[in-house]
Structure formats: C-alpha cells, structure tokens
C-alpha atoms as a PDB file:
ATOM      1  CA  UNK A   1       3.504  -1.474  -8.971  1.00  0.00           C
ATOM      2  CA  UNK A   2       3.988  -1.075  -4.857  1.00  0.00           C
ATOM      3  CA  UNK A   3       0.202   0.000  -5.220  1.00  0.00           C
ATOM      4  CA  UNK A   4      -1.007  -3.405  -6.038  1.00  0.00           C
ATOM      5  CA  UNK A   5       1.616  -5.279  -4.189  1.00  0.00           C
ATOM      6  CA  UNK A   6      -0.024  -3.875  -1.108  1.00  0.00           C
ATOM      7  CA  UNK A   7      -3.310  -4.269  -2.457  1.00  0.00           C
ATOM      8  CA  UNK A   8      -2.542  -8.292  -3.103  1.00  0.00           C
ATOM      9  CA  UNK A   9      -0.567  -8.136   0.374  1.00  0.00           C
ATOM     10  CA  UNK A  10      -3.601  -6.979   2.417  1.00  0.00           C
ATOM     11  CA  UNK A  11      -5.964  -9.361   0.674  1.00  0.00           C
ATOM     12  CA  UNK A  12      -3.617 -12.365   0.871  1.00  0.00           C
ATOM     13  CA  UNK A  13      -2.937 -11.274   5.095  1.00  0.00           C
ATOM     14  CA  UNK A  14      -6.404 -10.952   5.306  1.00  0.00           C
ATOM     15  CA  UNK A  15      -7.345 -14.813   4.167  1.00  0.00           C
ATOM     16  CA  UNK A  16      -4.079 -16.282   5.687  1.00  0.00           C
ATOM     17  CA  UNK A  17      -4.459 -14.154   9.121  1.00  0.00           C
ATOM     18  CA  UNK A  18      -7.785 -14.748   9.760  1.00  0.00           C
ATOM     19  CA  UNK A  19      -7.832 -15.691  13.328  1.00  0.00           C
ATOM     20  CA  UNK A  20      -6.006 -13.348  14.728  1.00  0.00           C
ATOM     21  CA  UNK A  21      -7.006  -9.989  16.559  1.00  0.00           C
ATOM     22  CA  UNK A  22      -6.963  -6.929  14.422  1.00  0.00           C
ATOM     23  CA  UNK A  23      -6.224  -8.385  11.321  1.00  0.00           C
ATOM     24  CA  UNK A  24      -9.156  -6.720   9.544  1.00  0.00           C
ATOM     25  CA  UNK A  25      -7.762  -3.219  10.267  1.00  0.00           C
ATOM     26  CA  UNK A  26      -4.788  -3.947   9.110  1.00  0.00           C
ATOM     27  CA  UNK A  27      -5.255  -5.387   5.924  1.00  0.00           C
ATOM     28  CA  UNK A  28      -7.685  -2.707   5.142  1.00  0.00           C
ATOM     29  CA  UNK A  29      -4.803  -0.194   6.056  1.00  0.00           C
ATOM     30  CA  UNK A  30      -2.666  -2.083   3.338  1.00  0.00           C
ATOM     31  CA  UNK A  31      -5.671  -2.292   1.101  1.00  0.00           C
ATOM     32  CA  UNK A  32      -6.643   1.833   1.245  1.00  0.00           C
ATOM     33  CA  UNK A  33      -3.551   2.750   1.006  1.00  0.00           C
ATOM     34  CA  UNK A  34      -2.513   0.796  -2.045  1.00  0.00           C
ATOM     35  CA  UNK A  35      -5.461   2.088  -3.617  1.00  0.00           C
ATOM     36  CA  UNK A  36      -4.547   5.456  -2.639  1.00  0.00           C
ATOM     37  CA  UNK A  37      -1.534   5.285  -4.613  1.00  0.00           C
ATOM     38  CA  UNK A  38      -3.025   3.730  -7.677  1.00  0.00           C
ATOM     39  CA  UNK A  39      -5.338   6.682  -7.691  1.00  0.00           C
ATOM     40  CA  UNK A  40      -2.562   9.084  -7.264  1.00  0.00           C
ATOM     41  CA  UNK A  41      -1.441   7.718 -10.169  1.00  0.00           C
ATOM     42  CA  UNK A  42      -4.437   8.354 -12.550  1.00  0.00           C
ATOM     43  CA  UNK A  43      -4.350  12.154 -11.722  1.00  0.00           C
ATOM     44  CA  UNK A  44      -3.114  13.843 -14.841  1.00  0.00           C
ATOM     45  CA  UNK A  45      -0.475  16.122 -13.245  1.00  0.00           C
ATOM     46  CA  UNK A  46       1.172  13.008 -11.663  1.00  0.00           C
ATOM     47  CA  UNK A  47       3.945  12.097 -14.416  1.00  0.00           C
ATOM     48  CA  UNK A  48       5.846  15.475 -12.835  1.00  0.00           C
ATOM     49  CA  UNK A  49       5.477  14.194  -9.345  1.00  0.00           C
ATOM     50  CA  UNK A  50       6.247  10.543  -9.231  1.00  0.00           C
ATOM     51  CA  UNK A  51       9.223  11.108 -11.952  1.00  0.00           C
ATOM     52  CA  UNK A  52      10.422  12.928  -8.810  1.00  0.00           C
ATOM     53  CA  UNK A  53      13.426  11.001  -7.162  1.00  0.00           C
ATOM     54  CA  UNK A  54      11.890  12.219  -3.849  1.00  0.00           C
ATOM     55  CA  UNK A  55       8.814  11.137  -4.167  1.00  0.00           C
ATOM     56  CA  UNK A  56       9.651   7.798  -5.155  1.00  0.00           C
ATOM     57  CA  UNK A  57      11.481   7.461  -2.304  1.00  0.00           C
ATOM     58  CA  UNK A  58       8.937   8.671   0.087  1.00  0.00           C
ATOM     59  CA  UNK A  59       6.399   6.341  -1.167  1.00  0.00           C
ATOM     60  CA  UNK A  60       8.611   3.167  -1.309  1.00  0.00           C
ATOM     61  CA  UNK A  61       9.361   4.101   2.670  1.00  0.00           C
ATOM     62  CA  UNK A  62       5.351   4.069   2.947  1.00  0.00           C
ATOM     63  CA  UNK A  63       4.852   0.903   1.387  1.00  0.00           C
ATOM     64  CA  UNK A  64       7.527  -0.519   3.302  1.00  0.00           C
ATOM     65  CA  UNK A  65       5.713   0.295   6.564  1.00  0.00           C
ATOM     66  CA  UNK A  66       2.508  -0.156   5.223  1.00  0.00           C
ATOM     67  CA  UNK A  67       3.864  -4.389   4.052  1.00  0.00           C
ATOM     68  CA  UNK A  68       5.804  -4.105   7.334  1.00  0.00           C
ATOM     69  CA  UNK A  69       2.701  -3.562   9.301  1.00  0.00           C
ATOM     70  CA  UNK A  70       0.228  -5.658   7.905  1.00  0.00           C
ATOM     71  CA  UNK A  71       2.325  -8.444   8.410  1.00  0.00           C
ATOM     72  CA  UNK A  72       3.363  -7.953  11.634  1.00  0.00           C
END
C-alpha cells in the first residue's frame, strides 16, 4: 500500500509541480522508490521479511521521507 501511495504521490507532484526547479527528480525519486517496494514485495521469500515488525517500521520511515521530500 505505501508503494503505490508514493507511486500516485510522485505522479500527482509531478503534474501539479510542474514549474518548479527540480521537480522531475523528485518525483522520479518517489516514483523508483515506490516501485522498489512493490517489487520487494513480489519476491517469494518476502512474507518472512515484511511480517517483520522492524521492517515495517523501517519502510514506513522511508516512505515518510520519500512523501516528505517530494513535496517539499
């Protein structure tokens, strides 16, 4: 789920932030890294690691700074 929320975030700061400098970059930061996760989650060994209570909070601390700085 915070895969395509940063997915949809970088897309949706890409066409709303248009005009401003740097924008691209980081919208496709947002972008790669919510795909990055998605595809994390497709590896079969995965269940184990994202079950992890760890894990999910070290990747919902990335996707806050990923949202954080794509809209900043």
């Amino acid at each position: 789920m915070m895969g395509y929320a940063q997915i949809a975030i970088g897309f949706i700061n890409l066409v709303y932030q248009n005009d401003k400098a740097g924008i691209l970059g980081k919208s496709i930061f947002a972008v790669f890294m919510g795909s990055l996760l998605i595809a994390l989650t497709f590896i079969l060994k995965a269940d184990k690691y994202f079950s992890n209570k760890t894990s999910s909070v070290f990747w919902s601390a990335i996707s806050t700074i990923v949202v954080g700085v794509s809209l900043i």
